[in-house]
C-alpha atoms as a PDB file:
ATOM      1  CA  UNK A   1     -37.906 -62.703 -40.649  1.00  0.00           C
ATOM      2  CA  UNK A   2     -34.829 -63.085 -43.168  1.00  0.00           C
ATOM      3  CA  UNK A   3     -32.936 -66.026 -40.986  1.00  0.00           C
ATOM      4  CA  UNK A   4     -36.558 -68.038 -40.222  1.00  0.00           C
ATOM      5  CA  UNK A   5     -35.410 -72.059 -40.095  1.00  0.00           C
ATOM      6  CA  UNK A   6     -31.732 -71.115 -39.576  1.00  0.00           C
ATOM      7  CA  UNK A   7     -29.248 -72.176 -36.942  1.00  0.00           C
ATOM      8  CA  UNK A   8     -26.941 -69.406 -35.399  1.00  0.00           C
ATOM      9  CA  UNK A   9     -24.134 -71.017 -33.078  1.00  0.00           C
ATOM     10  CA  UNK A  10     -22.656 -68.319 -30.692  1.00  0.00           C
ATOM     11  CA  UNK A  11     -19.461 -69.790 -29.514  1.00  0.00           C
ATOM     12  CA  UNK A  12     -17.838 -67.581 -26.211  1.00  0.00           C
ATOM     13  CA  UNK A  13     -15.746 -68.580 -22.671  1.00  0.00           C
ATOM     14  CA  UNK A  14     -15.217 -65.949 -19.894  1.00  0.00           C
ATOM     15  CA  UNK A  15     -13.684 -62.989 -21.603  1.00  0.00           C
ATOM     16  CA  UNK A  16     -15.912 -61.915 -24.352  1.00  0.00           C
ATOM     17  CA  UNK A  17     -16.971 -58.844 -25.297  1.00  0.00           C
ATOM     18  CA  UNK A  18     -20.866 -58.259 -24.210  1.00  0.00           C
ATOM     19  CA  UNK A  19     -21.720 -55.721 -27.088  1.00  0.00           C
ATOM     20  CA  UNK A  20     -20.492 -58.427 -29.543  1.00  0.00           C
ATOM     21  CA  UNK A  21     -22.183 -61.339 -27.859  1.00  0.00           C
ATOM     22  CA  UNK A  22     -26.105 -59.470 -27.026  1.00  0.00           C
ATOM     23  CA  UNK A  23     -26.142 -57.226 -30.077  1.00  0.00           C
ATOM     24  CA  UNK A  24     -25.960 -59.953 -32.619  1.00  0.00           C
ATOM     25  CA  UNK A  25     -28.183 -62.588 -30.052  1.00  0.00           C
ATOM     26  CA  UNK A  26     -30.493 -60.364 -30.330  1.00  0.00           C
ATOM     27  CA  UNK A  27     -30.386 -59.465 -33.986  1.00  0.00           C
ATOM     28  CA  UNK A  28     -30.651 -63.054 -34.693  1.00  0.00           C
ATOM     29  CA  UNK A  29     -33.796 -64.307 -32.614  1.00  0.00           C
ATOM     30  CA  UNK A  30     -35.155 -61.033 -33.708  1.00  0.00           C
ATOM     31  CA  UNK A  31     -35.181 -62.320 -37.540  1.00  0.00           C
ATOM     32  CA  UNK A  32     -36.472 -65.572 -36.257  1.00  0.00           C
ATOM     33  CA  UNK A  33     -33.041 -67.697 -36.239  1.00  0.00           C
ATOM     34  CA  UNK A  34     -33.049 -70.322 -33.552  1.00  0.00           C
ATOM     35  CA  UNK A  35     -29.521 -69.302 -31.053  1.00  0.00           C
ATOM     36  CA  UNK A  36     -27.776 -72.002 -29.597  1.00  0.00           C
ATOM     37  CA  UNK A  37     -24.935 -70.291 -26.815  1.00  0.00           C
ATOM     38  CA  UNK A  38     -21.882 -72.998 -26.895  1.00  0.00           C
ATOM     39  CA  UNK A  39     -19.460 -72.572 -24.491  1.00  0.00           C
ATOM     40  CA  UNK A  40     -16.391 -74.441 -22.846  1.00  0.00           C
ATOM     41  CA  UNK A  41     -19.174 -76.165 -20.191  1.00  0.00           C
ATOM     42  CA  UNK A  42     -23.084 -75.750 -20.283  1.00  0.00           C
ATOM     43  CA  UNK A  43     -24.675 -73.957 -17.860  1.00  0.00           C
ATOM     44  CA  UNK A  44     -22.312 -72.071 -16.689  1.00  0.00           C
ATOM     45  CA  UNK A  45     -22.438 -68.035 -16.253  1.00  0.00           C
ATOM     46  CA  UNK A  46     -19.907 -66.548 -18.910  1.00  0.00           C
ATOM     47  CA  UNK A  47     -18.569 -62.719 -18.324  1.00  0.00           C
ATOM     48  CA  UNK A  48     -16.831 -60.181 -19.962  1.00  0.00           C
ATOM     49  CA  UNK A  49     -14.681 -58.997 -17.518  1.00  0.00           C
ATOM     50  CA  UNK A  50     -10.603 -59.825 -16.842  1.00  0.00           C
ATOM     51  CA  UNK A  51     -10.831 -60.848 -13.158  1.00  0.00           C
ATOM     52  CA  UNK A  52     -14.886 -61.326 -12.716  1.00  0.00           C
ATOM     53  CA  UNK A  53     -18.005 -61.056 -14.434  1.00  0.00           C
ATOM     54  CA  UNK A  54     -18.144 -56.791 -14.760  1.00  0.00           C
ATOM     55  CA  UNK A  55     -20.505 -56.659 -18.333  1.00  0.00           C
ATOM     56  CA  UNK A  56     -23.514 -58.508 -19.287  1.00  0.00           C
ATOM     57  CA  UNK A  57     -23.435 -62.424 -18.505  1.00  0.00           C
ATOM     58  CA  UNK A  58     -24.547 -65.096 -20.649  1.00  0.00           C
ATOM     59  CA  UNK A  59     -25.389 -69.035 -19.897  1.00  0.00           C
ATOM     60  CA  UNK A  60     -24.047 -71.704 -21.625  1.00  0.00           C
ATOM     61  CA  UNK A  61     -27.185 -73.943 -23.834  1.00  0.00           C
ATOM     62  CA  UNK A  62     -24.207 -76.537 -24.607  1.00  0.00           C
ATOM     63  CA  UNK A  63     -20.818 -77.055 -24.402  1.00  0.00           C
ATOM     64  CA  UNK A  64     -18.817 -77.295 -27.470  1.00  0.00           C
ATOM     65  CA  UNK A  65     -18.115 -80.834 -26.774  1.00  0.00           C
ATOM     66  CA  UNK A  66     -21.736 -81.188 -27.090  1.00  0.00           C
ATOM     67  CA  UNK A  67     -22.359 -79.385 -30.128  1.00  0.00           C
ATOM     68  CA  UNK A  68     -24.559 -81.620 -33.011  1.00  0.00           C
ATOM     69  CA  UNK A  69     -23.091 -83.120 -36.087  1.00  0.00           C
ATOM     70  CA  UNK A  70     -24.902 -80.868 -37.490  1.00  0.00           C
ATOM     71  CA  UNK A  71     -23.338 -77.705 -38.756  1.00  0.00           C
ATOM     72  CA  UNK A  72     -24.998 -74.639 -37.939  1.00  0.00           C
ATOM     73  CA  UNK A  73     -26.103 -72.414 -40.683  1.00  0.00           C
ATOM     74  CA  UNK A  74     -24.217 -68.951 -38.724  1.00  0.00           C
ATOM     75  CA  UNK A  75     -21.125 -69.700 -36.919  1.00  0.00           C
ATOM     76  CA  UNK A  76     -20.669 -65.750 -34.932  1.00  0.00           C
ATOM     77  CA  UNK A  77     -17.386 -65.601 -32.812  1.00  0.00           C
ATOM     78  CA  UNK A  78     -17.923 -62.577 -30.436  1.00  0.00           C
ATOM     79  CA  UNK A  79     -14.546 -60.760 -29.420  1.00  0.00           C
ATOM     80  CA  UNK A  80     -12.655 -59.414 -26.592  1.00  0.00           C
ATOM     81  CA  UNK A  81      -9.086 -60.250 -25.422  1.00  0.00           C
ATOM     82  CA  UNK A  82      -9.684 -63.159 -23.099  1.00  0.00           C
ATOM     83  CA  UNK A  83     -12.877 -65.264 -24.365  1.00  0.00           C
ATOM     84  CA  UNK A  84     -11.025 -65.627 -27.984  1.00  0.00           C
ATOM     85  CA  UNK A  85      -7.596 -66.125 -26.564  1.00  0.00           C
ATOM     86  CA  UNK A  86      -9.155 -69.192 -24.200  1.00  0.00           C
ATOM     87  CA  UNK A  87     -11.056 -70.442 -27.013  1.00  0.00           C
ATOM     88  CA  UNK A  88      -8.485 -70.201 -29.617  1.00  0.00           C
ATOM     89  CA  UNK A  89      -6.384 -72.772 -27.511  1.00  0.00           C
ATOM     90  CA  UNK A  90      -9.066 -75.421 -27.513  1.00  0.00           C
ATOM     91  CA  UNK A  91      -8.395 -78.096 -30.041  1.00  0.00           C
ATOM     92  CA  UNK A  92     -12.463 -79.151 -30.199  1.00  0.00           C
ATOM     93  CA  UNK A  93     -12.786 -75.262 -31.291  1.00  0.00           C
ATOM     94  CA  UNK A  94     -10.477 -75.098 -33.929  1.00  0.00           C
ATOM     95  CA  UNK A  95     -12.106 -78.395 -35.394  1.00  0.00           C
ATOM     96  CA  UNK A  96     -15.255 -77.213 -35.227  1.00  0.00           C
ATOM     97  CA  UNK A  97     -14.524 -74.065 -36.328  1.00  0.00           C
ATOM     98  CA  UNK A  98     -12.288 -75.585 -39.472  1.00  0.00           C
ATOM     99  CA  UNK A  99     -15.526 -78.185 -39.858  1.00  0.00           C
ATOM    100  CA  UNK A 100     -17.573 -75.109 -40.403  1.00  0.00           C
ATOM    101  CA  UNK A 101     -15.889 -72.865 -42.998  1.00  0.00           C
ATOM    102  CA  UNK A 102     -14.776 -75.857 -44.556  1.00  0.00           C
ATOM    103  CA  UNK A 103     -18.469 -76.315 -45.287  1.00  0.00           C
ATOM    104  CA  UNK A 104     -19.249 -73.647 -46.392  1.00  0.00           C
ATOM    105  CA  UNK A 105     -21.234 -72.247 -42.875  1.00  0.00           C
ATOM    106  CA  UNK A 106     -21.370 -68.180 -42.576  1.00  0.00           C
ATOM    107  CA  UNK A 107     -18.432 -68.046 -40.340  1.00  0.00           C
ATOM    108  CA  UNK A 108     -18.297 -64.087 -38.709  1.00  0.00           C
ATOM    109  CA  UNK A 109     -15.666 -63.185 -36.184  1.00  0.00           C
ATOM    110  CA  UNK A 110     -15.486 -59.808 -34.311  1.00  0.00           C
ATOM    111  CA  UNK A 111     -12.713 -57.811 -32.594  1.00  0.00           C
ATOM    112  CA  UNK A 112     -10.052 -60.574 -31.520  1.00  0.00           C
ATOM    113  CA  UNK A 113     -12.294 -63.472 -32.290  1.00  0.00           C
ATOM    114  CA  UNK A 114     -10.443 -63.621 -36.062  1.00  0.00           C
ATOM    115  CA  UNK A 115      -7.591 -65.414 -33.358  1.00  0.00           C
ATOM    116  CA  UNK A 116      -9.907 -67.963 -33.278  1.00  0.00           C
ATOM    117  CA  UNK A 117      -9.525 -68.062 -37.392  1.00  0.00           C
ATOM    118  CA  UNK A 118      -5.925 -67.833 -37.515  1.00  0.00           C
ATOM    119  CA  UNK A 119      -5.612 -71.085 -34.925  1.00  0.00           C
ATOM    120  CA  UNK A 120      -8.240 -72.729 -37.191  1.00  0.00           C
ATOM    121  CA  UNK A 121      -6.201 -72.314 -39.902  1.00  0.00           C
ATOM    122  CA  UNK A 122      -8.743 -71.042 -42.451  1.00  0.00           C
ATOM    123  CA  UNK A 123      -7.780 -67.365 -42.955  1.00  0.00           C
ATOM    124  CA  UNK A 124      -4.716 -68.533 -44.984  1.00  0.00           C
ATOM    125  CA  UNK A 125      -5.398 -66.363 -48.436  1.00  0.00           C
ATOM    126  CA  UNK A 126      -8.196 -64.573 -46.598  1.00  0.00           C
ATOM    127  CA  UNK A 127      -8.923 -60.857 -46.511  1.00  0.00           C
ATOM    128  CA  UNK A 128      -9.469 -60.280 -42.564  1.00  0.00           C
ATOM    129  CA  UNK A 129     -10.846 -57.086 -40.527  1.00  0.00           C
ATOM    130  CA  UNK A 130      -9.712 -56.949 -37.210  1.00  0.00           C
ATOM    131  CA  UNK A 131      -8.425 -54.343 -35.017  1.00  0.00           C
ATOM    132  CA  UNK A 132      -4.736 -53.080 -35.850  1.00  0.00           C
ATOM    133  CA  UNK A 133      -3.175 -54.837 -32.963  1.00  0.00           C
ATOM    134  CA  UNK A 134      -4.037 -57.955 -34.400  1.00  0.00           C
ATOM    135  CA  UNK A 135      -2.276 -57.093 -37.649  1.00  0.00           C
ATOM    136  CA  UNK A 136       0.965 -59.266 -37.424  1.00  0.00           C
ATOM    137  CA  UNK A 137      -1.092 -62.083 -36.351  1.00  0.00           C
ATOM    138  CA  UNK A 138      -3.188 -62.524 -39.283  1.00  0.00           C
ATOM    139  CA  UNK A 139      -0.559 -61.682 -41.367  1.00  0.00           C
ATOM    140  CA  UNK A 140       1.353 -64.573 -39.774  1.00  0.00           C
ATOM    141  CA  UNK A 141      -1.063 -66.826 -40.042  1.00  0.00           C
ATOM    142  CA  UNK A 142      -1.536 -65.925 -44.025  1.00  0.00           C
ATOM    143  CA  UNK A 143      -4.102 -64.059 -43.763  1.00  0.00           C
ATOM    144  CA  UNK A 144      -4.538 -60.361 -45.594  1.00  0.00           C
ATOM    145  CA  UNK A 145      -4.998 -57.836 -42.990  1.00  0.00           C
ATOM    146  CA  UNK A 146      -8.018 -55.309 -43.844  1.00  0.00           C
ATOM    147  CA  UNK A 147      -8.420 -51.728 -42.181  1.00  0.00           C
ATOM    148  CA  UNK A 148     -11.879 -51.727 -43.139  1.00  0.00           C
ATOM    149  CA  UNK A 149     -14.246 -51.942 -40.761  1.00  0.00           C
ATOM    150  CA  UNK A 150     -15.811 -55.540 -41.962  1.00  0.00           C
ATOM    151  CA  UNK A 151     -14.431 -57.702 -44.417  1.00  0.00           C
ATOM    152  CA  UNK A 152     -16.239 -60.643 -46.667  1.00  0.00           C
ATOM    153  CA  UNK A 153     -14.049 -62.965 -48.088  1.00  0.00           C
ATOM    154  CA  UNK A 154     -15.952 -66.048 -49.045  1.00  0.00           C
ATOM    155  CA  UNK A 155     -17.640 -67.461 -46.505  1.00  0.00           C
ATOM    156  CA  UNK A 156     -15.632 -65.567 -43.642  1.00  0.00           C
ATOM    157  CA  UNK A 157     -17.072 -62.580 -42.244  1.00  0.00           C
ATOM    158  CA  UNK A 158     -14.917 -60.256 -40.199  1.00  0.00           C
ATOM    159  CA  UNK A 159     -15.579 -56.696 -38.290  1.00  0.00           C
ATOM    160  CA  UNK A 160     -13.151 -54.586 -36.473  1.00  0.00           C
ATOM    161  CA  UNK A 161     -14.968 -54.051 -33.576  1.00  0.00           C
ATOM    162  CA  UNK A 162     -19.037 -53.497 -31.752  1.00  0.00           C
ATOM    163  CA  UNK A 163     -19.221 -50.337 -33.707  1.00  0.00           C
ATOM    164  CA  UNK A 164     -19.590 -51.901 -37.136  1.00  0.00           C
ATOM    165  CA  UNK A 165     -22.568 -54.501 -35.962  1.00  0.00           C
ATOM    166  CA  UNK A 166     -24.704 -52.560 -38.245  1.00  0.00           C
ATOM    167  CA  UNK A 167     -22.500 -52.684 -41.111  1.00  0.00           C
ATOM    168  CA  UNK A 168     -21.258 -56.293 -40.339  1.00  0.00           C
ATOM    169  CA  UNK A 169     -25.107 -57.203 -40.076  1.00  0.00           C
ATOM    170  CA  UNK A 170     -26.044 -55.399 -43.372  1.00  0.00           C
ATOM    171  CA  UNK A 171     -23.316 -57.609 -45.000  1.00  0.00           C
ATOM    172  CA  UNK A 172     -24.851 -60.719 -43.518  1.00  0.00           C
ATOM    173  CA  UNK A 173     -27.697 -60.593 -44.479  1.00  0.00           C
ATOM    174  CA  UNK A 174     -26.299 -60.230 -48.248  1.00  0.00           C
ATOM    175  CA  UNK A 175     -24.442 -63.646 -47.842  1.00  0.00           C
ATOM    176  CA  UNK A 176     -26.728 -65.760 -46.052  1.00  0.00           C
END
């Protein structure tokens, strides 16, 4: 169990992508890493889907308000369109977030989570994966936009999209 005594901090809101959000839950509590879900409110269902819950839905341990002092020792920002456009807009995310890779915590961002980074401000001088629609925005927020399919740069881990978990996780592990 490679992440034994470690803190993972999955951070989504309605919107995310379920294949980015179960694959790595599971991946982590599978190498014994204790998984705290932090959403906009605890306890409340989160879904994937647009206009309703149409994927896999997840429940809220915490709300990010509620989040410890404590920095995790994995920050993982699932993607889809919605959950990182609603969370990139959220002040208390961005300074968490910016708390995080400022400390040097595994940050990893999937799909359109890296919006999450660029509203953070931390990708500035960072190599980023992401898919190619998202191009001009890392770009604009200083980032350097990566067509491979997961990028380490630091302490900033970044995947295109569910397709790479493997290779994303086989790169985690190397940098935790």
């Amino acid at each position: 169990m490679r992440l034994m005594d470690k803190t993972v901090v999955l951070l989504i809101a309605e919107g995310y992508h379920d294949h980015e959000f179960w694959f790595p839950y599971y991946r982590f509590r599978e190498e014994g890493a204790k998984v705290i879900v932090a959403a906009p409110e605890a306890g409340v269902v989160y879904g994937e889907g647009r206009n309703g819950k149409d994927g896999l839905e997840a429940r809220a341990d915490i709300s990010i308000s509620e989040l410890p002092d404590a920095l995790p020792d994995i920050l993982f920002l699932p993607g889809g369109i919605y959950g990182p456009l609603a969370l990139r807009n959220m002040p208390n995310v961005c300074e968490y977030v910016r708390r995080c890779v400022d400390s040097g915590v595994l940050t990893c961002a999937i799909c359109h989570a890296p919006w999450i980074l660029a509203s953070a401000d931390v990708i500035r001088g960072k190599a980023v994966s992401c898919p190619d629609d998202m191009r001009w925005d890392v770009i604009g927020a200083g980032a350097t936009y990566s067509n491979e399919a997961v990028t380490l740069d630091g302490n900033i881990l970044t995947c295109v999209y569910f397709g790479f978990l493997p290779e994303m996780f086989r790169l985690l592990f190397t940098a935790i």
